[in-house]
Protein backbone atom coordinates (compact mmCIF):
# COMPACT_ATOMS: atom_id res chain seq x y z
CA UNK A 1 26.68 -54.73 18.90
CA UNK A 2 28.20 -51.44 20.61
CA UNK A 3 29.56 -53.71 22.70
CA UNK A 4 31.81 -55.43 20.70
CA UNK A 5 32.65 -52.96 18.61
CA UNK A 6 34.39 -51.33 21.97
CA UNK A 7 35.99 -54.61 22.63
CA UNK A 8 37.82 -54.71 19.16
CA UNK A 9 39.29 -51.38 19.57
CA UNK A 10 40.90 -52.38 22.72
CA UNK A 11 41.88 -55.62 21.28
CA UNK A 12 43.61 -54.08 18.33
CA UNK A 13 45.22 -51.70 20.44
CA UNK A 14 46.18 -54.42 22.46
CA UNK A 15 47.89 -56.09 19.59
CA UNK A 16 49.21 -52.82 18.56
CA UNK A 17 51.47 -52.64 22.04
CA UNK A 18 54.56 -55.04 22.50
CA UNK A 19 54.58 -56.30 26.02
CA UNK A 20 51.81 -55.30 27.45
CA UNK A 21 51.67 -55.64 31.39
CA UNK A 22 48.21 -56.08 33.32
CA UNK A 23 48.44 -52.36 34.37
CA UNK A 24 48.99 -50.92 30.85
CA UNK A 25 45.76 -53.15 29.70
CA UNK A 26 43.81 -51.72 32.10
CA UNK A 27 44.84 -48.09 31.34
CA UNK A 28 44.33 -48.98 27.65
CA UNK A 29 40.31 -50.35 28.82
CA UNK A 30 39.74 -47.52 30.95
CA UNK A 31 41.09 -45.06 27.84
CA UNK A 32 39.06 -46.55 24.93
CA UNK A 33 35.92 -47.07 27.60
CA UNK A 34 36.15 -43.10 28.32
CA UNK A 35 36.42 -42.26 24.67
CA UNK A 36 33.21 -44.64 23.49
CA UNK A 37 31.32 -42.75 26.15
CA UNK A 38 32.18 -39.21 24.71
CA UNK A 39 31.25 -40.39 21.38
CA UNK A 40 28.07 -41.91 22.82
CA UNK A 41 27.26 -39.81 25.27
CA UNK A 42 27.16 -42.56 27.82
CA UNK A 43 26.35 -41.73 31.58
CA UNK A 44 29.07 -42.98 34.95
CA UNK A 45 26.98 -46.17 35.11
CA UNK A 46 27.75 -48.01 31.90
CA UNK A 47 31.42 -46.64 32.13
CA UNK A 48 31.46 -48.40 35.77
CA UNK A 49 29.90 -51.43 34.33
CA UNK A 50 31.89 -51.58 30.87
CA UNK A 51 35.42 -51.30 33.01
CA UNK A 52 34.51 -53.87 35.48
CA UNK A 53 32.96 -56.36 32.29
CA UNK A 54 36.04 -56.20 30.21
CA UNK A 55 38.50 -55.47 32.83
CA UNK A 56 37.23 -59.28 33.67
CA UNK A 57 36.99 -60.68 29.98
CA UNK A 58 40.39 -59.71 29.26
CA UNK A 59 42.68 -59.67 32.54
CA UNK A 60 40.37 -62.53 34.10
CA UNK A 61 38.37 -65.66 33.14
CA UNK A 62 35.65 -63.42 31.92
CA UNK A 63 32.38 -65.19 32.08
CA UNK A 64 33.96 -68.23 33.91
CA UNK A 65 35.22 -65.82 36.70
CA UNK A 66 31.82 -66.58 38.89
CA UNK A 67 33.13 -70.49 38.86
CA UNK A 68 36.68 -69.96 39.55
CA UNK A 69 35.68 -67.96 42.10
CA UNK A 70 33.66 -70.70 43.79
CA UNK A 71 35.69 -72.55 46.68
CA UNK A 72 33.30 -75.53 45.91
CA UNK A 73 34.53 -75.70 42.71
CA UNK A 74 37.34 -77.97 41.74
CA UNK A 75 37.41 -77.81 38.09
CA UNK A 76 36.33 -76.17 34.81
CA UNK A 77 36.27 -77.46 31.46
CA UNK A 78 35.13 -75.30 28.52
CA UNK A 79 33.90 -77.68 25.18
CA UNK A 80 33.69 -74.97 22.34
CA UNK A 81 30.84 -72.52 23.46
CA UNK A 82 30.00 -74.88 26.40
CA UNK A 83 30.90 -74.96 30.21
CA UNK A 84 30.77 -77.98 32.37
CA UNK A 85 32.06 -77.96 36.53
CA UNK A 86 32.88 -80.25 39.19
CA UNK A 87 32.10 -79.45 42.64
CA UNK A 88 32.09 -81.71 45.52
CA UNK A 89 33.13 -85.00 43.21
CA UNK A 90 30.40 -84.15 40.34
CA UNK A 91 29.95 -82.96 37.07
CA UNK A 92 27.53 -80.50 36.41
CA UNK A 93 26.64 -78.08 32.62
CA UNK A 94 26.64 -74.10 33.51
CA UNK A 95 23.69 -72.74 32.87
CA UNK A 96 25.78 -70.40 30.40
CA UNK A 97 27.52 -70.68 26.90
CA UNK A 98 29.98 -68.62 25.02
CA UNK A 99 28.38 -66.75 22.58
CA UNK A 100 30.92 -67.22 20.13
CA UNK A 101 34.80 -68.87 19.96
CA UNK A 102 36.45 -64.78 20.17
CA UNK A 103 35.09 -64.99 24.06
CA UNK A 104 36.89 -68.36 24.36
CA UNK A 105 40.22 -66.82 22.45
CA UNK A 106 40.26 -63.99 24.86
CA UNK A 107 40.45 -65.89 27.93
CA UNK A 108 43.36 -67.72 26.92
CA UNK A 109 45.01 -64.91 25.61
CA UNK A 110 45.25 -63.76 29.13
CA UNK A 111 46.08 -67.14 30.14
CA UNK A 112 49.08 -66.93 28.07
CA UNK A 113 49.89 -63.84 28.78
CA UNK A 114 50.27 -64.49 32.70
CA UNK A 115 52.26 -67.83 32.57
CA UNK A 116 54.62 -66.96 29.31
CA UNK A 117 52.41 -69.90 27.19
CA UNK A 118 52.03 -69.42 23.24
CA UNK A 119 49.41 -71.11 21.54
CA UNK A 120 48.25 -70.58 17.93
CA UNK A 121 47.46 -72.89 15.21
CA UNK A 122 50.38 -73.51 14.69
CA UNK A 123 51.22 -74.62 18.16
CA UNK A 124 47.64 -75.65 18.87
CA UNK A 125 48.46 -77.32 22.73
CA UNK A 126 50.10 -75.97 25.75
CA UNK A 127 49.91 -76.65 29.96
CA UNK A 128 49.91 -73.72 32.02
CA UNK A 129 50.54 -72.58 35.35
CA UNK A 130 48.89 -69.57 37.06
CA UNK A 131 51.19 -67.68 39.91
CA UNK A 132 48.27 -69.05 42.34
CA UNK A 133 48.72 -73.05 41.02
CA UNK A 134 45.64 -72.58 39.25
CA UNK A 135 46.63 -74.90 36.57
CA UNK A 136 45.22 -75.47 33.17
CA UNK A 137 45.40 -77.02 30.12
CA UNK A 138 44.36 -75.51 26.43
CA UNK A 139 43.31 -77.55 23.19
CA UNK A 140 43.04 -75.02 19.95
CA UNK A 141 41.26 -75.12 16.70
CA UNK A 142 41.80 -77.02 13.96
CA UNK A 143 43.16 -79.98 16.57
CA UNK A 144 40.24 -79.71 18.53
CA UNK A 145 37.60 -79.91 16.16
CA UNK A 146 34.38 -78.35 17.95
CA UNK A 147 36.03 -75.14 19.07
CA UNK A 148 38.49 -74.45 21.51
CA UNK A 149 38.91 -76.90 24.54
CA UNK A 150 40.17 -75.15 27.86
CA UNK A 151 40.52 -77.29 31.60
CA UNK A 152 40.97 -75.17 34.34
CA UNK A 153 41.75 -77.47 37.89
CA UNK A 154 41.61 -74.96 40.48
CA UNK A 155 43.59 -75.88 44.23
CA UNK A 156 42.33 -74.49 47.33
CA UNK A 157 44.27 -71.37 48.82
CA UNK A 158 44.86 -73.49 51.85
CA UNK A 159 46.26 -77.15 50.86
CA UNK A 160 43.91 -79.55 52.39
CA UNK A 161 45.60 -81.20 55.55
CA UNK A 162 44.92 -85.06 56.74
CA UNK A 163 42.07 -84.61 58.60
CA UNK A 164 40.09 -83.07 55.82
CA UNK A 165 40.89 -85.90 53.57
CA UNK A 166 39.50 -88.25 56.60
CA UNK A 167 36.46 -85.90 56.86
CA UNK A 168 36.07 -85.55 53.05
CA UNK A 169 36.12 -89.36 52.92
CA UNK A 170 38.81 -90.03 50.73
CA UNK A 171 40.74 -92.35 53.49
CA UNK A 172 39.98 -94.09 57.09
CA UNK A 173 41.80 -92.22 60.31
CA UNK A 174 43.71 -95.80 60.37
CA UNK A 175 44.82 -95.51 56.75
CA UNK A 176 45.87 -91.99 57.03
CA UNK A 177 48.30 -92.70 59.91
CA UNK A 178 49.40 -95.84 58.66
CA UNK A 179 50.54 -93.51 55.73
CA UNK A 180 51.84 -90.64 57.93
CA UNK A 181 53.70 -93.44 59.52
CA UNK A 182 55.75 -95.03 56.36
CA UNK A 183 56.26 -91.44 55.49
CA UNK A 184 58.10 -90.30 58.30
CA UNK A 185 59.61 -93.64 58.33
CA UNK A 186 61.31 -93.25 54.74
CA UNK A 187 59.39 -95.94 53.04
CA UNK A 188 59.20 -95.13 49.06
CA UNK A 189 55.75 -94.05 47.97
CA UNK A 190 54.06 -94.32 44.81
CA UNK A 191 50.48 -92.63 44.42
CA UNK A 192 48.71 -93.89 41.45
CA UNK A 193 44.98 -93.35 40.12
CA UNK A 194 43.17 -91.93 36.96
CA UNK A 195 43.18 -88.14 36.36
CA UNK A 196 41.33 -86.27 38.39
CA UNK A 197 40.93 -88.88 41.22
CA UNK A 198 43.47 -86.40 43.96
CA UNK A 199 46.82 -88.07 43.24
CA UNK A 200 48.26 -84.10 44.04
CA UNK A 201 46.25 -83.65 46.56
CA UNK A 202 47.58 -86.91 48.38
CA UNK A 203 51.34 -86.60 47.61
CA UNK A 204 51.02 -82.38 48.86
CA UNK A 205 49.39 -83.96 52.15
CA UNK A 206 52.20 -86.75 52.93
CA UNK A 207 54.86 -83.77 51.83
CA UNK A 208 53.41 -81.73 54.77
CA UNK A 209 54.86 -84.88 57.13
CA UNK A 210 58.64 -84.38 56.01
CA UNK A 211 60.62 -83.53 59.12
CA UNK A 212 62.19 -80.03 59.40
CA UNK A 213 65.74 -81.27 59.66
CA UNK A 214 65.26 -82.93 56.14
CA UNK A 215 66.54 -81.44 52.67
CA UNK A 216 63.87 -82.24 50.38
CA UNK A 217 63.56 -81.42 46.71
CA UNK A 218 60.53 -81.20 44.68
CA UNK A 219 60.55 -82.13 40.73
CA UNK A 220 57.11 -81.06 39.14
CA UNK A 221 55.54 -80.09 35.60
CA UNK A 222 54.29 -76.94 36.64
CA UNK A 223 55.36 -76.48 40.68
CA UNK A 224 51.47 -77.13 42.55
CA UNK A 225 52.88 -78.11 45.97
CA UNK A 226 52.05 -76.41 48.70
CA UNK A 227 54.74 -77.32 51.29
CA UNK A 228 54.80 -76.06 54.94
CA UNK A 229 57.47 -76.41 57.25
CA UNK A 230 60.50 -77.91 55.73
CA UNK A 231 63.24 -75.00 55.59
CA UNK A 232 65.59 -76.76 53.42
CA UNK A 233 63.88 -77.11 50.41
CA UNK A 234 64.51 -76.69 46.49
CA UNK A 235 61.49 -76.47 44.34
CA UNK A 236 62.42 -77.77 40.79
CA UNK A 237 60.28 -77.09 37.53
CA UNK A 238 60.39 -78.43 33.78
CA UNK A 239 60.95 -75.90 31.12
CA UNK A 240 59.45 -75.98 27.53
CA UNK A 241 61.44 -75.65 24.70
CA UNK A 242 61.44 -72.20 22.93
CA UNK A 243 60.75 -71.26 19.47
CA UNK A 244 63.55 -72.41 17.55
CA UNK A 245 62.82 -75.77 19.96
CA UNK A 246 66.17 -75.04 22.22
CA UNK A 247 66.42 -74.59 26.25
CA UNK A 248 63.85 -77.30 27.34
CA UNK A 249 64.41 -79.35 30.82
CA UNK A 250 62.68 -82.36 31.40
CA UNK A 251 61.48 -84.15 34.10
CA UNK A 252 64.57 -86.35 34.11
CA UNK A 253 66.86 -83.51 33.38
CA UNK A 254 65.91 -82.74 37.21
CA UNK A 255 66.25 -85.89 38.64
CA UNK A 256 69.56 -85.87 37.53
CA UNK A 257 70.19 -82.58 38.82
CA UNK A 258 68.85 -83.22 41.89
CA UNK A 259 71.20 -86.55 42.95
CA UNK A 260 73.88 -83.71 43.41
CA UNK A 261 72.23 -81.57 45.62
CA UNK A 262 72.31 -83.98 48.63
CA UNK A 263 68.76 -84.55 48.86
CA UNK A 264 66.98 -86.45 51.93
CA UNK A 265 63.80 -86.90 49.85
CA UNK A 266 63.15 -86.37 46.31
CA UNK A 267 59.44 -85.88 45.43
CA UNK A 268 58.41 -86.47 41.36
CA UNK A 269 55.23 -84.60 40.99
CA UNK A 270 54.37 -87.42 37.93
CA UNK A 271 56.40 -90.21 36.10
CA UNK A 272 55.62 -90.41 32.33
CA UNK A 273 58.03 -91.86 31.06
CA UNK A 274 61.99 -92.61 30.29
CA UNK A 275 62.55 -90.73 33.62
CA UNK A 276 60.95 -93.73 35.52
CA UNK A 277 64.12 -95.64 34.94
CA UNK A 278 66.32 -92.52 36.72
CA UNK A 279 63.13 -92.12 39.21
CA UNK A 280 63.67 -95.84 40.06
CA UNK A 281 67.71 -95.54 40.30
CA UNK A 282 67.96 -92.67 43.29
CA UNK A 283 64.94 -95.34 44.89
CA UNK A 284 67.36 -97.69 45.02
CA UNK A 285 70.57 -96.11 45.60
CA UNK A 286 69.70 -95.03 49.34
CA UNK A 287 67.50 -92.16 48.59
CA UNK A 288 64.97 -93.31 50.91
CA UNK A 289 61.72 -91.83 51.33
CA UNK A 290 60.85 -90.69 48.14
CA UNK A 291 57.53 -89.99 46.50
CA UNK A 292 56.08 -90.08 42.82
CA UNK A 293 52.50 -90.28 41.48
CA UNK A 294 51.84 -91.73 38.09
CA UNK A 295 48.37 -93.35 36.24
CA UNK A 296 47.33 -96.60 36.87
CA UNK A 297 44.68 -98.60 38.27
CA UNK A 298 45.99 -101.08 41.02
CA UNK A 299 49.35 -101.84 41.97
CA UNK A 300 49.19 -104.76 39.32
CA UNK A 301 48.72 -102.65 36.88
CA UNK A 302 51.36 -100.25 37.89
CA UNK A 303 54.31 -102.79 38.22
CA UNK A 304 53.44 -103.18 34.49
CA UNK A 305 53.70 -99.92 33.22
CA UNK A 306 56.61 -99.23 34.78
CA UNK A 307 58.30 -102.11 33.73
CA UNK A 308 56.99 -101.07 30.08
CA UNK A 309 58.25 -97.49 30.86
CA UNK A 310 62.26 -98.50 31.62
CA UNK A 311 62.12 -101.42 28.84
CA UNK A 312 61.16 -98.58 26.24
CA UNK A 313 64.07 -96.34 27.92
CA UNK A 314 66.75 -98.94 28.45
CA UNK A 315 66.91 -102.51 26.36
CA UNK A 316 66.75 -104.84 29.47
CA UNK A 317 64.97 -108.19 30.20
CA UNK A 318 61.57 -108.07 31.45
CA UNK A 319 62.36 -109.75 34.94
CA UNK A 320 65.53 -106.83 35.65
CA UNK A 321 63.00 -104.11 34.52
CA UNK A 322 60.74 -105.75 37.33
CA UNK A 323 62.99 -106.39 39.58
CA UNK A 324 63.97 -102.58 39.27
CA UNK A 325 60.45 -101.30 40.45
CA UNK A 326 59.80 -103.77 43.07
CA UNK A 327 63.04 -103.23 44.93
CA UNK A 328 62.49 -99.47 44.46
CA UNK A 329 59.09 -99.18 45.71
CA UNK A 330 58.18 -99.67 49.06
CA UNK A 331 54.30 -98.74 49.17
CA UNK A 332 51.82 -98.15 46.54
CA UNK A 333 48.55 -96.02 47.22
CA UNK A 334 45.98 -96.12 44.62
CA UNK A 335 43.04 -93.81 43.67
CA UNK A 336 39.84 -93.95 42.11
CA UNK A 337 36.22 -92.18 42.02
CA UNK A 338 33.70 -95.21 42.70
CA UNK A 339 30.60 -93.22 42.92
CA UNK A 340 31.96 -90.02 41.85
CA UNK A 341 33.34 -89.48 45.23
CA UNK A 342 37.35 -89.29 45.33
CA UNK A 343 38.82 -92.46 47.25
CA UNK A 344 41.90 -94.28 47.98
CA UNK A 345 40.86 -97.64 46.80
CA UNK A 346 43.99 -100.12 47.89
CA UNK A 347 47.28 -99.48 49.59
CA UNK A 348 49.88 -102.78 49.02
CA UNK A 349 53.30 -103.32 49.80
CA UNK A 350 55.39 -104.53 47.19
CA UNK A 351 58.29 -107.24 47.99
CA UNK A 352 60.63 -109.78 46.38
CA UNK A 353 60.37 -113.21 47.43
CA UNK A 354 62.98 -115.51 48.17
CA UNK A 355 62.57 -117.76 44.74
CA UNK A 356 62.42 -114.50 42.95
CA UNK A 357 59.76 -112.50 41.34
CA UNK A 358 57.32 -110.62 43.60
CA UNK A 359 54.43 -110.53 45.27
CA UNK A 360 51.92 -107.58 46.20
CA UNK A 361 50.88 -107.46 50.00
CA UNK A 362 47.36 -105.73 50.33
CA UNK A 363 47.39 -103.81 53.58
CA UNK A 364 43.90 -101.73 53.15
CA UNK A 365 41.22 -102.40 50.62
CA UNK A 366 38.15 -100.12 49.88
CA UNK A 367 35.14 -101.85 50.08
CA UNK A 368 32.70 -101.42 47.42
CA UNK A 369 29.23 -102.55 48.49
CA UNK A 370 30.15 -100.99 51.99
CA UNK A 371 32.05 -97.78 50.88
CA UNK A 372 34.45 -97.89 53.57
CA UNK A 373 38.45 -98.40 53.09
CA UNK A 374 39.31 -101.85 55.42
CA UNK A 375 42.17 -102.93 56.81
CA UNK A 376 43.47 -106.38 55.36
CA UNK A 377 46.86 -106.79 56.40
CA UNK A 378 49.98 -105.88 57.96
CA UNK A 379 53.18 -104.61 56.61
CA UNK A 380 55.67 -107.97 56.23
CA UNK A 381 59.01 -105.63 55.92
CA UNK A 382 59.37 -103.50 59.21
CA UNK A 383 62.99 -102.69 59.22
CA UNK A 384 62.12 -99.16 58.03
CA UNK A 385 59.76 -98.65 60.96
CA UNK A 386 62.28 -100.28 63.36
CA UNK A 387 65.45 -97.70 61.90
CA UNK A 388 63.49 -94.45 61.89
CA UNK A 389 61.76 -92.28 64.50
CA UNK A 390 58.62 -91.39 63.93
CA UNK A 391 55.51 -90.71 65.23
């Protein structure tokens, strides 16, 4: 096809220049477009048409740049030649496909190029970051065995606020200020759910309610929060390590970092791992008011993988690993999708008891057969309400 033979001389030209900016590849399209037209004796239309076609192919998301451009769109995922979507909660198949895995290569060649990522065979998975949080996640051949595997979760431009999570469903006006209400009052929050069930969304939205006065630092993957209003504020981000495997910083590299920096509030965009242990430390040593989001299911279930996340990191009894998170967390909101539709599902207070152990306080539970979020009970440990302003 003329078509593609076009494309491969820009591509190999492409290859053939070290460093190549988005201005320089769009000099290099516009050149090698002119010239095929000469040869061809092509008219102003298909020049106009060819620019604007590759100009999206290889600076863009080529023929995914109609979806990403959709503000009703929430996420992309390409399987091989294959597109599926979300928008408004569910999935739906494009009615397009790749015509071949090159199409698929040369969007993420772009990606790569705009967010300093390698992949290759040889380094077949990387996370990425786009300068507008766009953020996205890419699965090569041979690991991925059908063809190449690319996730795309777009943000809005504007981070949601709390209303439109009350109008969008995902909480009751009650729930939402009983949250807004711990927040401000320094209570320590842990958002948990499944992937994909608005975790980020959530934590961005109680970030938004951090007082102006407060020093507040931020500890993410790839930085996604969208915070308004707080002027002293330090955004921390992990680094990967580089090609002779030197110079990464991990999430609990910057938890570290950030107990000297005098924070207020330390937000941890997502808890993995060993750092849950140093996450759980500043809880308990009077950084109050902090904020993490991790995977789990119900509060149950996230006492236990926490506890199985600082017994892996430090060689402890079970009870003191327990005894760690439940002292250290204050509130736990979880997440789900019953129905497709994105919905905080429980909120619980966790507290020690007097003959030791724990127990888990359910203050709002969602209501399946009803789909509404109910209130169930009331918050036994007030002192943080009492100590702090808020309102």
């Amino acid at each position: 096809m003329d078509n593609e033979i076009l494309k491969k001389r820009i591509i190999d030209k492409l290859e053939s220049t070290e460093n190549s900016d988005d201005g320089q590849i769009e000099s290099i399209i516009e050149e090698c477009v002119f010239n095929y037209s000469r040869e061809h004796y092509l008219g102003i239309e298909y020049i106009t048409k060819e620019i604007r076609r590759l100009k999206s192919e290889l600076l863009g998301f080529g023929i995914l740049q109609e979806l990403f451009e959709d503000p009703f769109i929430t996420e992309i995922m390409v399987n091989g030649r294959e597109v599926f979507y979300e928008r408004d909660g569910n999935l739906h198949q494009a009615d397009f496909r790749f015509s071949d895995g090159t199409e698929v290569q040369g969007i993420i060649r772009a990606i790569c190029r705009k967010t300093a990522r390698m992949v290759s065979a040889a380094v077949p998975i990387t996370d990425a970051c786009m300068p507008d949080g766009t953020r996205i996640s890419i699965v090569m051949e041979p690991v991925c065995v059908d063809g190449n595997a690319l996730t795309i979760r777009k943000f809005p431009k504007e981070p949601l606020s709390a209303q439109d999570l009350v109008e969008n469903g995902l909480c009751s006006e009650e729930a939402m200020g009983f949250l807004k209400n711990v927040y401000r009052a320094k209570y320590n929050i842990f958002i948990c759910g499944g992937a994909g069930t608005g975790k980020t969304t959530l934590l961005n939205v109680l970030a938004n309610f951090t007082n102006e006065n407060e020093r507040l630092i931020t500890i993410e993957d790839s930085a996604e929060l969208k915070i308004n209003g707080v002027r002293n504020m330090v955004r921390l981000e992990t680094r990967r390590r580089n090609s002779e495997g030197k110079g990464e910083v991990t999430i609990r590299d910057l938890i570290r970092a950030s107990l000297r920096m005098r924070p207020d509030r330390i937000i941890v965009g997502e808890v993995r791992g060993a750092e849950a242990f140093d996450m759980l430390q500043a809880m308990n040593t009077g950084h109050e008011g902090s904020v993490s989001t991790g995977h789990a299911n119900s509060a149950k279930e996230l006492v236990s993988r926490l506890e199985n996340m600082v017994i892996m990191d430090r060689d402890i009894p079970v009870e003191a690993a327990r005894q760690q998170v439940v002292m250290a967390i204050d509130v736990v909101v979880c997440l789900s999708r019953p129905g497709g539709k994105r919905r905080i599902v429980e909120i619980c207070e966790l507290k020690t008891i007097p003959e030791g152990g724990h127990c888990i306080n359910c203050l709002f539970s969602f209501d399946y057969r009803n789909h509404k979020l109910n209130k169930v009970g009331e918050l036994s440990e007030i002192t943080k309400m009492q100590r702090y302003s808020y309102g």
